[in-house]
C-alpha atoms as a PDB file:
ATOM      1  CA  UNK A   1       0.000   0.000   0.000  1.00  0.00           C
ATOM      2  CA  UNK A   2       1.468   3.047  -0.988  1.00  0.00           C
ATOM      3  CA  UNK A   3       0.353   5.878   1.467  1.00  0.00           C
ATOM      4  CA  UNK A   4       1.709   9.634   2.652  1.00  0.00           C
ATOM      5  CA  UNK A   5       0.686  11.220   5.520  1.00  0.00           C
ATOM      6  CA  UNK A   6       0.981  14.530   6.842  1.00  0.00           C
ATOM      7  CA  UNK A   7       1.319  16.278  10.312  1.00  0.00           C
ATOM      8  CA  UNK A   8       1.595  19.409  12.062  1.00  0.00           C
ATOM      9  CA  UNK A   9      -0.712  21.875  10.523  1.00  0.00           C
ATOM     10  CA  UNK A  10      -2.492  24.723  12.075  1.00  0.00           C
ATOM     11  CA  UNK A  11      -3.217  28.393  13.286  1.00  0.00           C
ATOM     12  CA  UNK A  12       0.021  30.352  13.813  1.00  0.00           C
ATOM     13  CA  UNK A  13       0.206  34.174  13.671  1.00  0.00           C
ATOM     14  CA  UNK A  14       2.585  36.223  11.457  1.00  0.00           C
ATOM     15  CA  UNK A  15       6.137  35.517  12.152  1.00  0.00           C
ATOM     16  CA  UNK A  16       5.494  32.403  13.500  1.00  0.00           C
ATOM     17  CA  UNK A  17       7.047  29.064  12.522  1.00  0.00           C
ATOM     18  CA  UNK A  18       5.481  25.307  12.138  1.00  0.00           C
ATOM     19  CA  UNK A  19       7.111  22.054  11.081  1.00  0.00           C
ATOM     20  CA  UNK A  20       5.313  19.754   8.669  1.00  0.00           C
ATOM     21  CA  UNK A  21       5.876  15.999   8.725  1.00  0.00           C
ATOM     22  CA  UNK A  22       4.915  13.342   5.759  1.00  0.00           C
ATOM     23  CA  UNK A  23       5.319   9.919   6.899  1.00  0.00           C
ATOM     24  CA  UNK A  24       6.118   7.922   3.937  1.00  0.00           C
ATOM     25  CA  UNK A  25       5.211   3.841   3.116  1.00  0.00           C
ATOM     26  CA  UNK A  26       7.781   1.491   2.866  1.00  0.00           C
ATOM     27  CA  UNK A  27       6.674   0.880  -0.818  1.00  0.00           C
ATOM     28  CA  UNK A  28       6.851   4.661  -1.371  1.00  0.00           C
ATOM     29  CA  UNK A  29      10.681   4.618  -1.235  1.00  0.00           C
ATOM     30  CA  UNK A  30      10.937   3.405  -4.444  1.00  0.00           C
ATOM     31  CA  UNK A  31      10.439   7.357  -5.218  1.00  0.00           C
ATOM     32  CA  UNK A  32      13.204   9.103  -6.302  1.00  0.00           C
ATOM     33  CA  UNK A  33      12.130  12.613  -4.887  1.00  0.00           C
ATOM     34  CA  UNK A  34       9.858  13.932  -1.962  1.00  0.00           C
ATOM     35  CA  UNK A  35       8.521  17.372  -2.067  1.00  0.00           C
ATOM     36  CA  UNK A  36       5.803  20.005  -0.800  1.00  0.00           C
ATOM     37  CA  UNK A  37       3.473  21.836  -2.575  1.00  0.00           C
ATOM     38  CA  UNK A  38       0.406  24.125  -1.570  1.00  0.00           C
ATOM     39  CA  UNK A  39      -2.949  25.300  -2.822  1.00  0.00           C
ATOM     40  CA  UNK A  40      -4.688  28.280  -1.474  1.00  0.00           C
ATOM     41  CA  UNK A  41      -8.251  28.655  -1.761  1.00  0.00           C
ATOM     42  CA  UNK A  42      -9.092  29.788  -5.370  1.00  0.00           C
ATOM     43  CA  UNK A  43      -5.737  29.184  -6.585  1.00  0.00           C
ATOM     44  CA  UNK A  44      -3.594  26.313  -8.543  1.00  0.00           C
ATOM     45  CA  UNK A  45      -1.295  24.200  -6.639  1.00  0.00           C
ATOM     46  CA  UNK A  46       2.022  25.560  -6.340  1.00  0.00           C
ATOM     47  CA  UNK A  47       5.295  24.103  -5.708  1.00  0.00           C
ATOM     48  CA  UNK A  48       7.289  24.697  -2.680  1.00  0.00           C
ATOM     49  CA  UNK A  49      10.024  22.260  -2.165  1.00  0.00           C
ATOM     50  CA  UNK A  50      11.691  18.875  -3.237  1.00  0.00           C
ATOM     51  CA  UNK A  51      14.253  16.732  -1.841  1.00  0.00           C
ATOM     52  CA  UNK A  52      16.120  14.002  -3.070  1.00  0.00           C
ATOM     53  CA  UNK A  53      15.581  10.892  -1.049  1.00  0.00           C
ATOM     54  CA  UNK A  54      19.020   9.649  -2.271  1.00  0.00           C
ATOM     55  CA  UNK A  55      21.412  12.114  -2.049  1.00  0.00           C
ATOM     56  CA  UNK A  56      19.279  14.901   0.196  1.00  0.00           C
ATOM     57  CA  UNK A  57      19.702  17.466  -2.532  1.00  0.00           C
ATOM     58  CA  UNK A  58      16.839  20.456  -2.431  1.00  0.00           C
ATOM     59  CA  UNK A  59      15.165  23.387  -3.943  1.00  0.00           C
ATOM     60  CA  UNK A  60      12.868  25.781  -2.785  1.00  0.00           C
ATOM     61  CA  UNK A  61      10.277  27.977  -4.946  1.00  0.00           C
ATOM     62  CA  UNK A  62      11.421  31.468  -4.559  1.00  0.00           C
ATOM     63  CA  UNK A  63       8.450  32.758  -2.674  1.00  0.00           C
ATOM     64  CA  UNK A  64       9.723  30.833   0.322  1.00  0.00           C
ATOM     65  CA  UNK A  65      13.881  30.551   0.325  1.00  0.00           C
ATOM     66  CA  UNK A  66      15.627  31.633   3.392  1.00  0.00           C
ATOM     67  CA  UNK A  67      12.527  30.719   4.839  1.00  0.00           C
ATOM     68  CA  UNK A  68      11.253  27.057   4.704  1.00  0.00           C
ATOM     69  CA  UNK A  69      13.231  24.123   4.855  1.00  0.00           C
ATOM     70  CA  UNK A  70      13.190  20.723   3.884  1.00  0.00           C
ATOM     71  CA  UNK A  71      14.794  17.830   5.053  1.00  0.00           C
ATOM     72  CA  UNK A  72      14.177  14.389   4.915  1.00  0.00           C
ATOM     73  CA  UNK A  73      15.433  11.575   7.810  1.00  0.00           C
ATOM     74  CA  UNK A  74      15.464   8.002   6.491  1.00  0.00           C
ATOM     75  CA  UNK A  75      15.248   5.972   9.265  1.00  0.00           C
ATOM     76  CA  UNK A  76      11.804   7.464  10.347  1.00  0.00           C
ATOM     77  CA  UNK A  77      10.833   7.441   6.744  1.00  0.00           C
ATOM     78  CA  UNK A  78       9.535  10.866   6.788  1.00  0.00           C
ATOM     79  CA  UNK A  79       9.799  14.005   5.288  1.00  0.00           C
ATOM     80  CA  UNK A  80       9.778  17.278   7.090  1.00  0.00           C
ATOM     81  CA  UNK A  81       9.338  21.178   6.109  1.00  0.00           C
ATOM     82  CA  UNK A  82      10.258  23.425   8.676  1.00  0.00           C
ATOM     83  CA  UNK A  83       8.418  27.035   8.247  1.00  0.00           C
ATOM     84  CA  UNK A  84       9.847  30.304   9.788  1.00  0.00           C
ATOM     85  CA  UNK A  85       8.943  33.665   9.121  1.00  0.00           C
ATOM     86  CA  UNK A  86       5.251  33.012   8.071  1.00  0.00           C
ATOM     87  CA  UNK A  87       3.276  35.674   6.416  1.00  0.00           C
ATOM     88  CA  UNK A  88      -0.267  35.518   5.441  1.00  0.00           C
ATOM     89  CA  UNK A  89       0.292  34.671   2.076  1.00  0.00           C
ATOM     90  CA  UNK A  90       1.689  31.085   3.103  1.00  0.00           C
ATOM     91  CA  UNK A  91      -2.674  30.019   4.183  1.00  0.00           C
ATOM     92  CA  UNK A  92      -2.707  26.992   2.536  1.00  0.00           C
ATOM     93  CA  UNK A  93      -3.752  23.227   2.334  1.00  0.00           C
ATOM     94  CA  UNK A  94      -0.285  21.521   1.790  1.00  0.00           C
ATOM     95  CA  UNK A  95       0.764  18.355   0.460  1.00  0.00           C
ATOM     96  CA  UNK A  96       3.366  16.292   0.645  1.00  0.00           C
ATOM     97  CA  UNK A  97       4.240  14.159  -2.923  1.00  0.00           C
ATOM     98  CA  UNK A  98       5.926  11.661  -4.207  1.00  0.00           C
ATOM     99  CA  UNK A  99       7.832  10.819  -7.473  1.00  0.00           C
ATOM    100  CA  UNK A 100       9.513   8.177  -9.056  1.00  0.00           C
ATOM    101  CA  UNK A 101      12.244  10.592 -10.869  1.00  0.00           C
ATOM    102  CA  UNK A 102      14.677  12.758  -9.706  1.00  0.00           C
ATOM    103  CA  UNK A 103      13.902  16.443  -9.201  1.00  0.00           C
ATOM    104  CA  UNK A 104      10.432  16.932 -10.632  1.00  0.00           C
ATOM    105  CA  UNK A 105       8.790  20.398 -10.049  1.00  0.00           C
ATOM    106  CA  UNK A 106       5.321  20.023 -11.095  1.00  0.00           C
ATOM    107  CA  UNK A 107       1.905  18.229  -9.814  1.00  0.00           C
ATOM    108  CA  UNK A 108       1.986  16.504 -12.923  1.00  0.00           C
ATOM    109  CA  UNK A 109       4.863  14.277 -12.417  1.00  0.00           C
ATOM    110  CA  UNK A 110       4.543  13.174  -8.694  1.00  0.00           C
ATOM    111  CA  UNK A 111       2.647   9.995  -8.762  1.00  0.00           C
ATOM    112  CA  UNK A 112       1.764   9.975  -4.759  1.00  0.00           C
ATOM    113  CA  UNK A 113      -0.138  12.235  -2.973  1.00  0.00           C
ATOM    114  CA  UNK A 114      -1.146  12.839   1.051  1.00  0.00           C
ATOM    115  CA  UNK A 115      -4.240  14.454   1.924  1.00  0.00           C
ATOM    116  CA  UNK A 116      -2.761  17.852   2.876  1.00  0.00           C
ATOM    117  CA  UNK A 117      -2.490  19.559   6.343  1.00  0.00           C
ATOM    118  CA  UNK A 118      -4.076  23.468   6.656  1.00  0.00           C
ATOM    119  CA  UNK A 119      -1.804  25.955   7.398  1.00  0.00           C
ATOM    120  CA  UNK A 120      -3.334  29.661   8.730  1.00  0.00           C
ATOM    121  CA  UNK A 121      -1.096  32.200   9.221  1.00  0.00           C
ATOM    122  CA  UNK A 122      -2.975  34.906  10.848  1.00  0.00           C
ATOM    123  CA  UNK A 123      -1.774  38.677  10.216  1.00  0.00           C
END
C-alpha cells in the first residue's frame, strides 16, 4: 500500500514558525524525490520544495527561500518542512508528494499524494 501522511498543521500568527511531517510507506521509497506543494483557496497548486531521497539534494520555490526548509530523515521514513517567518500569504492546504524521478517540479509528475495539512497564518 502506498500511502503519505501529513502532520503538524495549524493556526500560527505572522512571524510564527510550524514544522510539517509526511510519513512515507515502505513501498513509497521506491520514489526518487519527496517534495511540498500548496494550494490556497481559489488558486492552482504551487510548488514549494523537493528533496532528493538519495542524495538529500533540495530546492525551494522562490516565494519561500531563506525561509522554509526541507529535510528528509530516512530511518523514520519521513519528510519534514520546517516554516519560519510566516506571512499571510503562506494560508494553505499543503501536500506532501511523491515521485519516481529525480527532481520533478510540477503536480503533474509526482505519482503519490497525502491528503494535505491546513496551514493559517494569521496577520
Amino acid at each position: 500500500q502506498v500511502s503519505l501522511v501529513e502532520y503538524g498543521g495549524g493556526l500560527v500568527q505572522a512571524g510564527g514558525s510550524l514544522r510539517l511531517s509526511c510519513a512515507v510507506s515502505a513501498r513509497t521509497l521506491s520514489s526518487s524525490t519527496l517534495g511540498w506543494f500548496r494550494q490556497a483557496p481559489g488558486k492552482e497548486r504551487e510548488f514549494v520544495a523537493h528533496i532528493s531521497w538519495t542524495d538529500g539534494g533540495t530546492n525551494y520555490a522562490d516565494s519561500v527561500k531563506g525561509r522554509f526548509s526541507i529535510s528528509r530523515d530516512k530511518a523514520k521514513n519521513t519528510v519534514y518542512l520546517q516554516m519560519n517567518s510566516l506571512k499571510p500569504e503562506d494560508t494553505a492546504v499543503y501536500y506532501c508528494a511523491a515521485a519516481v524521478r529525480e527532481s520533478v517540479w510540477i503536480p503533474p509528475e509526482y505519482e503519490y499524494w497525502g491528503q494535505g495539512t491546513q496551514v493559517t497564518v494569521a496577520s
